[in-house]
Protein backbone atom coordinates (compact mmCIF):
# COMPACT_ATOMS: atom_id res chain seq x y z
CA UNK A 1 10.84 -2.65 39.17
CA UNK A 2 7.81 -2.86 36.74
CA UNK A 3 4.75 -5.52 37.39
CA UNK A 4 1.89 -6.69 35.48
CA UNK A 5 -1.25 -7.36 37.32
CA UNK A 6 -3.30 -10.65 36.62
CA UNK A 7 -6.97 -10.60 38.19
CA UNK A 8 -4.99 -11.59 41.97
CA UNK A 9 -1.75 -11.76 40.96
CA UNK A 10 1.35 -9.90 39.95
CA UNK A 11 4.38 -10.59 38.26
CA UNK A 12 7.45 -8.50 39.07
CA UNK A 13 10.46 -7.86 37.29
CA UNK A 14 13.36 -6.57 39.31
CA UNK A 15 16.63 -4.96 37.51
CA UNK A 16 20.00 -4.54 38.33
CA UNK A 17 20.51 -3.39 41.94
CA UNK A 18 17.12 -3.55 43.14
CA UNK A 19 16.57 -5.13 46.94
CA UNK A 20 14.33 -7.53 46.73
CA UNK A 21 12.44 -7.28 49.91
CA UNK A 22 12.13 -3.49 49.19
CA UNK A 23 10.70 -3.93 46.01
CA UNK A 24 8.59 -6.06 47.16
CA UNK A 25 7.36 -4.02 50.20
CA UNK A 26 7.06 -0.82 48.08
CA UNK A 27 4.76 -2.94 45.30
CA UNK A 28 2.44 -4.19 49.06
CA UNK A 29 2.03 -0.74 49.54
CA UNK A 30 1.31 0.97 46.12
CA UNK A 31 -1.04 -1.61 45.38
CA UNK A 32 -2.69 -2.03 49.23
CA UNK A 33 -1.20 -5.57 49.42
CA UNK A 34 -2.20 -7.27 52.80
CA UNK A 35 -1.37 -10.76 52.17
CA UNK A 36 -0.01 -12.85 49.32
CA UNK A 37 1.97 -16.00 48.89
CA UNK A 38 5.45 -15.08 46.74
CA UNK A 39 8.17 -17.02 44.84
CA UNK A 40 10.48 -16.32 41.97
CA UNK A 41 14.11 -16.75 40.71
CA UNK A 42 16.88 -14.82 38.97
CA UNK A 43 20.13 -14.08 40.01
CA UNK A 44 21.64 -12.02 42.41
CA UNK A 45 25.43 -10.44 43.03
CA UNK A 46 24.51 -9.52 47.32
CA UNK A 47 22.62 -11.64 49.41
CA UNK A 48 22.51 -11.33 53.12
CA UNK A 49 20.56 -14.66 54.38
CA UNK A 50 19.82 -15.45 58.08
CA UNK A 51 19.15 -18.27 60.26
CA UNK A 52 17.29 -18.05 63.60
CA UNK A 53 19.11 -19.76 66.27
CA UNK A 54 16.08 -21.14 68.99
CA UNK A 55 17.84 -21.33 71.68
CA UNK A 56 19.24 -18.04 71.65
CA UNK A 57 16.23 -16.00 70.20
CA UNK A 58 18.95 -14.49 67.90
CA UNK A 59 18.90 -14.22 64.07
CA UNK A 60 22.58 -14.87 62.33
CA UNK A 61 23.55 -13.76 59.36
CA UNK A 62 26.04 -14.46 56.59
CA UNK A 63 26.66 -12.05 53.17
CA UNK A 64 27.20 -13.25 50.25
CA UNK A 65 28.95 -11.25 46.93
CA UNK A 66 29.61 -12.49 43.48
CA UNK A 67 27.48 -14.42 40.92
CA UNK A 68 24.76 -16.29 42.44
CA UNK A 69 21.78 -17.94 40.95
CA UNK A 70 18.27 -17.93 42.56
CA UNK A 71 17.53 -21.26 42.78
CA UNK A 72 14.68 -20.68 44.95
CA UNK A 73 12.64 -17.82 46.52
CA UNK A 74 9.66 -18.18 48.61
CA UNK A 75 7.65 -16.95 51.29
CA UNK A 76 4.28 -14.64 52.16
CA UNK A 77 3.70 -11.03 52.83
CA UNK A 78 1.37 -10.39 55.50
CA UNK A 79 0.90 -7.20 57.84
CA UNK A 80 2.55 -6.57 61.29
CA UNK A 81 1.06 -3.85 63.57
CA UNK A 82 -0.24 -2.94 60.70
CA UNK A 83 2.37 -2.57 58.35
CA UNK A 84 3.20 -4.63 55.59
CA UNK A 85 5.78 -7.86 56.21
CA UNK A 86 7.47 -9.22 54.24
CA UNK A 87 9.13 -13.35 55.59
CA UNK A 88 11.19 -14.78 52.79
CA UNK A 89 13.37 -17.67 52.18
CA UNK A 90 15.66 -17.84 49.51
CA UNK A 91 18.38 -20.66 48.02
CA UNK A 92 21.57 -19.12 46.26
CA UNK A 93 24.05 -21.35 43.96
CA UNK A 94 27.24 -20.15 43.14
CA UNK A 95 29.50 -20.99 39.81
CA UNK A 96 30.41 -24.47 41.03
CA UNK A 97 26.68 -24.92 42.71
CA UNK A 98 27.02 -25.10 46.28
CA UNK A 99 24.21 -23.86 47.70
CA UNK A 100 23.23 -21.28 50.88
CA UNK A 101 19.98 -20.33 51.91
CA UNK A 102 18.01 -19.16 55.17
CA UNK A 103 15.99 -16.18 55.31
CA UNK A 104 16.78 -13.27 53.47
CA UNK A 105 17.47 -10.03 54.71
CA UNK A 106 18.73 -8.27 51.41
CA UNK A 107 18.91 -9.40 48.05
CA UNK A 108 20.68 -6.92 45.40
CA UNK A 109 19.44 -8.44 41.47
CA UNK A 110 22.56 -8.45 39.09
CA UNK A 111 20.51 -9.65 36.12
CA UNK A 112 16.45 -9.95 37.07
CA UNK A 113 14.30 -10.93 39.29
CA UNK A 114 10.92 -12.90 37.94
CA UNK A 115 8.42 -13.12 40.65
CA UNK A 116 5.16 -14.17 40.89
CA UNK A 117 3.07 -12.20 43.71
CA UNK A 118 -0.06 -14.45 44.53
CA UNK A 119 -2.57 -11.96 46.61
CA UNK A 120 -5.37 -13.34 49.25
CA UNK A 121 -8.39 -11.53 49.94
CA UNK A 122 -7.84 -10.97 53.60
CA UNK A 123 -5.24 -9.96 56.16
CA UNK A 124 -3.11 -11.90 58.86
CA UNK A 125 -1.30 -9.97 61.06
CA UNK A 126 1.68 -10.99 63.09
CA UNK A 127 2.86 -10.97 66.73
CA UNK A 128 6.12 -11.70 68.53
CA UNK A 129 5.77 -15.10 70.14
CA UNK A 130 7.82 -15.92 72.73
CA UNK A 131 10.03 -18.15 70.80
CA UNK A 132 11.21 -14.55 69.59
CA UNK A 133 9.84 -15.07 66.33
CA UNK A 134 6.96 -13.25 64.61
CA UNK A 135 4.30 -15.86 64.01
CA UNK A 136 0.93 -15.68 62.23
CA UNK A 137 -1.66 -14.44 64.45
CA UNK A 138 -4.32 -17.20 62.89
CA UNK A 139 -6.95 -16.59 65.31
């Protein structure tokens, strides 16, 4: 990973066979990240991408391998009992463009990553609601 830091925000370059939400958690904590907004694209050859079923409190997940464009990657980093936290959301296309998305768990680059880090001044911390999910604790 290498980053270059713009007054608030940061733009990340991930190479071939970095994790994506461990890059991005080890960049929150080298630079004392406590809340940003993120999004990027590139492509990926392993994605593992969830989807949180309500009425069961119970994440799902599906893995993906082979050539995938990001077509879309989103989300925030906040903290969680004080650690960093990372949520993100993240749209794959394959070679004939069908498209699956849901939260990602694990994203392995194949080509690059280009991400854009947008940092708040602040911190939001999170707590387990009791739809099961970790929500923004806005209060």
């Amino acid at each position: 990973m290498e980053f270059k830091k713009f007054k608030d925000r940061y733009l990340v370059r991930l190479e071939k066979g970095e994790d994506i939400v461990q890059s991005l958690l080890s960049l929150a904590k080298s630079e004392n990240i406590r809340l940003a907004s993120i999004n990027g694209l590139g492509a990926v050859s392993y994605a593992e991408i969830g989807l949180y079923k309500l009425d069961e409190k119970k994440y799902y997940s599906n893995t993906y391998e082979g050539d995938f464009e990001i077509a879309n990657l989103h989300g925030n980093l906040s903290t969680m009992d004080g650690e960093e936290y990372i949520h993100l959301h993240i749209i794959v296309a394959d070679g004939d463009q069908r498209c699956f998305g849901g939260h990602l768990n694990k994203g392995i680059i194949s080509a690059t990553g280009e991400i854009f880090v947008d940092v708040l001044d602040g911190e939001v911390d999170r707590f387990k609601g009791e739809n099961g999910i970790n929500l923004l604790d806005l209060k």
